[in-house]
N, C-alpha and C. Protein backbone atom coordinates (compact mmCIF):
# COMPACT_ATOMS: atom_id res chain seq x y z
N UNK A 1 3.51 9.08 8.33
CA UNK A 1 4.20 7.87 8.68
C UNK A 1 5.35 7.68 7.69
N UNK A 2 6.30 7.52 8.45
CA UNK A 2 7.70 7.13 7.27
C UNK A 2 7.69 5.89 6.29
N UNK A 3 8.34 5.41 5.62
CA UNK A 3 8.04 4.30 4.82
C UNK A 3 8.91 3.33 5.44
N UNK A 4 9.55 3.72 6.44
CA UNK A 4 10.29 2.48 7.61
C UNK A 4 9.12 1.65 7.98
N UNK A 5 8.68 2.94 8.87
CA UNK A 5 7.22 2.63 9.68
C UNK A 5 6.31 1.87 9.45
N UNK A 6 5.93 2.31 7.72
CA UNK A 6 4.93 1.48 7.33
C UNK A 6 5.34 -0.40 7.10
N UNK A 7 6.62 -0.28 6.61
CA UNK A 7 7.25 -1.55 6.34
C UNK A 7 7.11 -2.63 7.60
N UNK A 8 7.11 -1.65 8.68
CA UNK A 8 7.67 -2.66 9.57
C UNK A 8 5.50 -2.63 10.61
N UNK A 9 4.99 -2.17 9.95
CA UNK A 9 3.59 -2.28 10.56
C UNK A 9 3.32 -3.28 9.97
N UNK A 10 3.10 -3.39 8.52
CA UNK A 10 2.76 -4.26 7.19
C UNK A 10 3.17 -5.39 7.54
N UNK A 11 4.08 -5.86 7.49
CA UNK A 11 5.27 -6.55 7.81
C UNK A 11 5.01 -7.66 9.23
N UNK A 12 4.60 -6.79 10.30
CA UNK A 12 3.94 -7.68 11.44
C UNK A 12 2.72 -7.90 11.32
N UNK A 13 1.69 -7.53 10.69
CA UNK A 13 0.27 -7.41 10.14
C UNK A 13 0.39 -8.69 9.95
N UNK A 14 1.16 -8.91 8.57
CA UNK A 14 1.00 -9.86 7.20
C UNK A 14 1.33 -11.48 8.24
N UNK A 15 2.92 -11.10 9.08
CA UNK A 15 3.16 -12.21 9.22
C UNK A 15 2.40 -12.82 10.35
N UNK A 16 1.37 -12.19 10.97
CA UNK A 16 0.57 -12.72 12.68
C UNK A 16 -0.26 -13.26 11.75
N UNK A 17 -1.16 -12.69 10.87
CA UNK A 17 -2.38 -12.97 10.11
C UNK A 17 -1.94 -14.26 9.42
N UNK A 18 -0.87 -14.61 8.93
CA UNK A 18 -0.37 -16.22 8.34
C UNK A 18 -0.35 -16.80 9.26
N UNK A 19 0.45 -15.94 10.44
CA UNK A 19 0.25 -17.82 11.52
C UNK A 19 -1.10 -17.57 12.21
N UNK A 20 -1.77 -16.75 12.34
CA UNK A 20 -3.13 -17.17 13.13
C UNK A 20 -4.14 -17.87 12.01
N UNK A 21 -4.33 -17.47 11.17
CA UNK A 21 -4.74 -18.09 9.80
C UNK A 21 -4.61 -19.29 10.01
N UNK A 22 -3.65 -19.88 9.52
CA UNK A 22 -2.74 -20.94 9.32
C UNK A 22 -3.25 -22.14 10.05
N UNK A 23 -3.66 -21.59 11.24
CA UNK A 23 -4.41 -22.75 12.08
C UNK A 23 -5.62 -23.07 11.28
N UNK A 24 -6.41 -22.49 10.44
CA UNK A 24 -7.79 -22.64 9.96
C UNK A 24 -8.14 -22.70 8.69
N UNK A 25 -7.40 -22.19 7.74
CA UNK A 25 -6.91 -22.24 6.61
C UNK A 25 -6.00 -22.14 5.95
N UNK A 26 -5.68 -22.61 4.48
CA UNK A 26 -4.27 -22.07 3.50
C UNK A 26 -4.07 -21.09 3.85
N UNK A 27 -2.83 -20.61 4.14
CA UNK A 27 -2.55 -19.03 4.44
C UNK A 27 -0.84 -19.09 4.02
N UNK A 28 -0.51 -18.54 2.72
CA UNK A 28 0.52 -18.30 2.80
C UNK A 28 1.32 -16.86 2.56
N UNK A 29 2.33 -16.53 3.10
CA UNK A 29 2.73 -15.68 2.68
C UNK A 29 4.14 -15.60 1.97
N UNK A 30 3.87 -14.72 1.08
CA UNK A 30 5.15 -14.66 -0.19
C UNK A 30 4.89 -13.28 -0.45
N UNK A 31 6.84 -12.75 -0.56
CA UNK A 31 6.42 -11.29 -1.02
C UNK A 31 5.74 -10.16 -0.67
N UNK A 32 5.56 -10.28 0.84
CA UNK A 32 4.56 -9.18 1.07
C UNK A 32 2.95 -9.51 0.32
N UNK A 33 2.78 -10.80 -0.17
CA UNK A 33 1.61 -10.67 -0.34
C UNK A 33 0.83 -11.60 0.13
N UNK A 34 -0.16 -11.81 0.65
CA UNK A 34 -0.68 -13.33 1.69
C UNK A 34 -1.95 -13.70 1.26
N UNK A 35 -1.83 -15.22 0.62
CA UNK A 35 -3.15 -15.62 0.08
C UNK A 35 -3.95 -16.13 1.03
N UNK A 36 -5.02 -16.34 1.15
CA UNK A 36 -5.76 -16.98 1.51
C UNK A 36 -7.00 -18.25 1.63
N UNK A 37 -6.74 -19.65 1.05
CA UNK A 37 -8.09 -20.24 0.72
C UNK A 37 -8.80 -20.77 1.55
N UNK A 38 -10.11 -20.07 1.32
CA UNK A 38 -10.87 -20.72 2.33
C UNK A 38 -11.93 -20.99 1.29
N UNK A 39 -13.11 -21.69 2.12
CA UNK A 39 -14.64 -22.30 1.81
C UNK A 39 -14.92 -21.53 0.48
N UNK A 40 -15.22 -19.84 0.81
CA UNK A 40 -16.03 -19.16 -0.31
C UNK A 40 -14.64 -19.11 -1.69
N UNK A 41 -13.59 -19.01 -1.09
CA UNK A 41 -12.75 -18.90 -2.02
C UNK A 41 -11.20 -18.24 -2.06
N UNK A 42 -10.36 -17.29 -2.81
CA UNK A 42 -9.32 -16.96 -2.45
C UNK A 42 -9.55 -15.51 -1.89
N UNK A 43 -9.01 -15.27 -0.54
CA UNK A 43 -8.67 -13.49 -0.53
C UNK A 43 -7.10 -13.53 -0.63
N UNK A 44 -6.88 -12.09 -0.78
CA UNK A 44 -5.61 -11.57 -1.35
C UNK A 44 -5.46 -10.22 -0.20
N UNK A 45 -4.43 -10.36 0.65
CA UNK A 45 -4.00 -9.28 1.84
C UNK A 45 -2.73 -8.73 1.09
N UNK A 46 -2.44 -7.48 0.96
CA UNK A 46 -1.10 -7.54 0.56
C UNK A 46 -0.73 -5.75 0.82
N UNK A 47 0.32 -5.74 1.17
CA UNK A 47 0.89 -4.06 1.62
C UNK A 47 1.17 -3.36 0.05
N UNK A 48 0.58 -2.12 0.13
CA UNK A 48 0.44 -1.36 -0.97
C UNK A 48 1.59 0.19 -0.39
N UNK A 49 2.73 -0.23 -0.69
CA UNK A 49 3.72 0.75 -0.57
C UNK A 49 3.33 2.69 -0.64
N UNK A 50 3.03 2.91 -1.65
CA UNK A 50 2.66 3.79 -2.05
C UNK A 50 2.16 4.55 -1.74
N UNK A 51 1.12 4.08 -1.34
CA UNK A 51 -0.31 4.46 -0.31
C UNK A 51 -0.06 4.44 0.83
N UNK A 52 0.65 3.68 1.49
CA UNK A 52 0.53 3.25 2.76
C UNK A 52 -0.44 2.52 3.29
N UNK A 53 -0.76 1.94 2.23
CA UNK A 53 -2.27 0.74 3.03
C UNK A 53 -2.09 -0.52 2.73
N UNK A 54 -3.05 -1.17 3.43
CA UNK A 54 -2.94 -2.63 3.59
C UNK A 54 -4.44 -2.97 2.09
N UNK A 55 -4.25 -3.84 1.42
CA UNK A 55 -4.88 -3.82 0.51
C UNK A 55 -6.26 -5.33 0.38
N UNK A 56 -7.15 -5.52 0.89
CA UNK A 56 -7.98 -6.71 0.70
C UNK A 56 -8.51 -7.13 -0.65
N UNK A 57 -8.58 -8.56 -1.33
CA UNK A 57 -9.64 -8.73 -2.19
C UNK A 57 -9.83 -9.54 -1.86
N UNK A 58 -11.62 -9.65 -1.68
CA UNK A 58 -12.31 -10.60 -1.10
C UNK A 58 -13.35 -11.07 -2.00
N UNK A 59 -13.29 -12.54 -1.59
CA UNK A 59 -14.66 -12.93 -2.63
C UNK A 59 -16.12 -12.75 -2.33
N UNK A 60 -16.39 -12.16 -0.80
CA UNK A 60 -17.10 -11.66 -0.18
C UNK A 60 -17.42 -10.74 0.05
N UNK A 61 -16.40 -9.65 0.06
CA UNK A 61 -17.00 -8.35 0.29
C UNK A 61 -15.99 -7.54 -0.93
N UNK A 62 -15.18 -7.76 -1.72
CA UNK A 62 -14.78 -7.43 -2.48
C UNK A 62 -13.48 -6.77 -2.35
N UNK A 63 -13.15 -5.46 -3.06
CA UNK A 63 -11.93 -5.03 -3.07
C UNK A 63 -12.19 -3.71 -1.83
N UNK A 64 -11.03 -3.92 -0.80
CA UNK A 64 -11.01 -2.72 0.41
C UNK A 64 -9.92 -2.19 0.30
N UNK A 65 -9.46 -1.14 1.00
CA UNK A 65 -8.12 -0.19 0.98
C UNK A 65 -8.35 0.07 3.13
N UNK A 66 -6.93 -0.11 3.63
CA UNK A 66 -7.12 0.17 4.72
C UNK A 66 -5.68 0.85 5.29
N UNK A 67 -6.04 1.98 6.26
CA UNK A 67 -5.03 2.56 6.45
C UNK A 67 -4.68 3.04 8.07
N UNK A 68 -3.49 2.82 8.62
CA UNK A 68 -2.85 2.76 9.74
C UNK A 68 -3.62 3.88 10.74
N UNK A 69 -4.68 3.48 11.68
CA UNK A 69 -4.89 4.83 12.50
C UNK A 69 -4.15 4.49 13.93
N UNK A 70 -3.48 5.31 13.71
CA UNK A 70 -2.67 5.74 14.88
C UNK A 70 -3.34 5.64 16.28
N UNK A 71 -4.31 5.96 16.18
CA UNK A 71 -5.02 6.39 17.68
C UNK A 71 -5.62 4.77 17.89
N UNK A 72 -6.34 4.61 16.98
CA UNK A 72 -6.83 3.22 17.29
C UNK A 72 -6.05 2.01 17.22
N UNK A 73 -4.55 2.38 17.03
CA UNK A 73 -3.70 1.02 16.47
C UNK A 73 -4.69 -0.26 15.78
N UNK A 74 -5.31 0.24 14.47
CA UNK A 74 -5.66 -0.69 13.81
C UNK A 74 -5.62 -0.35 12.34
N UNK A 75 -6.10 -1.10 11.47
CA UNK A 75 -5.80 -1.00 9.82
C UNK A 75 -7.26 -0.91 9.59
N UNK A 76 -8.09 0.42 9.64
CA UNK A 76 -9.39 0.65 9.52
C UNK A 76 -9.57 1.47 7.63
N UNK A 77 -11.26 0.91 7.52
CA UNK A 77 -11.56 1.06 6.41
C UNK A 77 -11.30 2.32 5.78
N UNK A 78 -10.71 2.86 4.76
CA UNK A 78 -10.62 4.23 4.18
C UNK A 78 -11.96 5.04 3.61
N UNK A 79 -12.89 4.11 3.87
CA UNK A 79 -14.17 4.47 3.18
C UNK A 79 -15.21 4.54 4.67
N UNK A 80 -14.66 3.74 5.12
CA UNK A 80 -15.54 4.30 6.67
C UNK A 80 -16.41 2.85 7.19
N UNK A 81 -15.75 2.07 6.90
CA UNK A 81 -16.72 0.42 7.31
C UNK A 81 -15.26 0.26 8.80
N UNK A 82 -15.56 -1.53 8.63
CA UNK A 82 -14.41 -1.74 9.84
C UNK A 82 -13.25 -1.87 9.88
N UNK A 83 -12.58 -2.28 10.39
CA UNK A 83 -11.38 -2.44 10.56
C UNK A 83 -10.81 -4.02 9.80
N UNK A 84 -10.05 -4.40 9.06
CA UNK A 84 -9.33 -4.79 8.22
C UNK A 84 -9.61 -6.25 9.40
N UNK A 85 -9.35 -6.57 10.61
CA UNK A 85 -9.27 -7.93 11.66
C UNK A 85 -10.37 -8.11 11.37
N UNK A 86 -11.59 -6.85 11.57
CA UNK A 86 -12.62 -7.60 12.02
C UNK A 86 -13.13 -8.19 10.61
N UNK A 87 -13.27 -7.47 9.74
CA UNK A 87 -13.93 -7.98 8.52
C UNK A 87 -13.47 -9.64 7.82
N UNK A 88 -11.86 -9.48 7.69
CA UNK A 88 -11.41 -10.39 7.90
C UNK A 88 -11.81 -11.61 8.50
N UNK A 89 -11.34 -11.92 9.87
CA UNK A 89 -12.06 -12.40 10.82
C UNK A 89 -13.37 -13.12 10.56
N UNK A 90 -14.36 -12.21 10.06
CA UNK A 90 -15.95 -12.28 9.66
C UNK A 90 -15.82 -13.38 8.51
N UNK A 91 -15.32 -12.84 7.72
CA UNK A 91 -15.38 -13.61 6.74
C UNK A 91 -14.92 -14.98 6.56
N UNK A 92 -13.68 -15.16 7.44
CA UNK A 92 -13.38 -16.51 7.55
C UNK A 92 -13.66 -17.07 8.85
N UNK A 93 -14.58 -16.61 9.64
CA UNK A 93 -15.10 -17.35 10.55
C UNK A 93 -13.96 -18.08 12.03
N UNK A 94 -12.72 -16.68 11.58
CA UNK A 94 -12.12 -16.74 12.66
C UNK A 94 -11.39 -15.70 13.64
N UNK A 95 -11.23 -15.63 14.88
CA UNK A 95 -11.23 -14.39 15.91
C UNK A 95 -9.63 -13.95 15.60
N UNK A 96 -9.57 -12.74 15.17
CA UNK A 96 -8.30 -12.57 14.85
C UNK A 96 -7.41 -11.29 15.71
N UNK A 97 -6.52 -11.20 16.15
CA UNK A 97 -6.19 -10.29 16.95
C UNK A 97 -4.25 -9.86 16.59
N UNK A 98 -4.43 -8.63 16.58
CA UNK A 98 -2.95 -8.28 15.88
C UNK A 98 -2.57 -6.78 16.84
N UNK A 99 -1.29 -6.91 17.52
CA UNK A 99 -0.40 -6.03 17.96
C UNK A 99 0.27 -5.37 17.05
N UNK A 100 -0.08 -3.39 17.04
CA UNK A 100 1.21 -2.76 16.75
C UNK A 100 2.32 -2.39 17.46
N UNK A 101 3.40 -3.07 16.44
CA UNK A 101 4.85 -3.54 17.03
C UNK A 101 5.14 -1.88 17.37
C-alpha cells in the first residue's frame, strides 16, 4: 500500500469514528489522533505512519496494532483477534460501521 493510500484510509477511518462516536461519547479528533472518553475511561485511536496501522489504547483491552486487509476492507487485528470496529464498538457499547473510501 502506498503512503497516499494509507493517508487517505486512516484519514476516513479516524474522521467516521469521531462523528459516529460523537453521538455517544467525547470523541475528538486532533492531529490524526482521536481521543476517546467514555465510562471505563480514555482510548487513544491514532494512524501510525510507519507501519501502516491504525494504533488502539484501551483501558479495556489494552494496547492493539491493526492493519488494512484488503480483501476484507477492514482494520483487522495483527495478532489475530478482531477487527479494530468491532472491538471498538464492544467496548463502548456502540454499533460502529466504516466504508473504505
Amino acid at each position: 500500500m502506498s503512503d497516499s493510500a494509507f493517508e487517505t484510509l486512516a484519514d476516513s477511518l479516524l474522521a467516521t469514528l469521531e462523528e459516529k462516536l460523537g453521538d455517544h461519547v467525547d470523541a475528538e479528533l486532533q492531529g490524526g489522533i482521536l481521543t476517546v472518553e467514555g465510562d471505563a475511561g480514555t482510548w487513544i485511536v491514532n494512524k501510525h505512519a510507519p507501519t501502516k496501522q491504525i494504533w488502539l489504547s484501551s483501558p479495556v483491552s489494552g494496547a492493539r496494532h491493526y492493519a488494512f486487509d484488503a480483501d476484507g476492507r477492514r482494520w483487522q487485528d495483527t495478532r489475530g483477534g478482531d477487527d479494530l470496529l468491532s472491538v471498538l464498538g464492544a467496548e463502548l457499547g456502540v454499533e460502529l460501521e466504516w466504508q473504505a473510501p
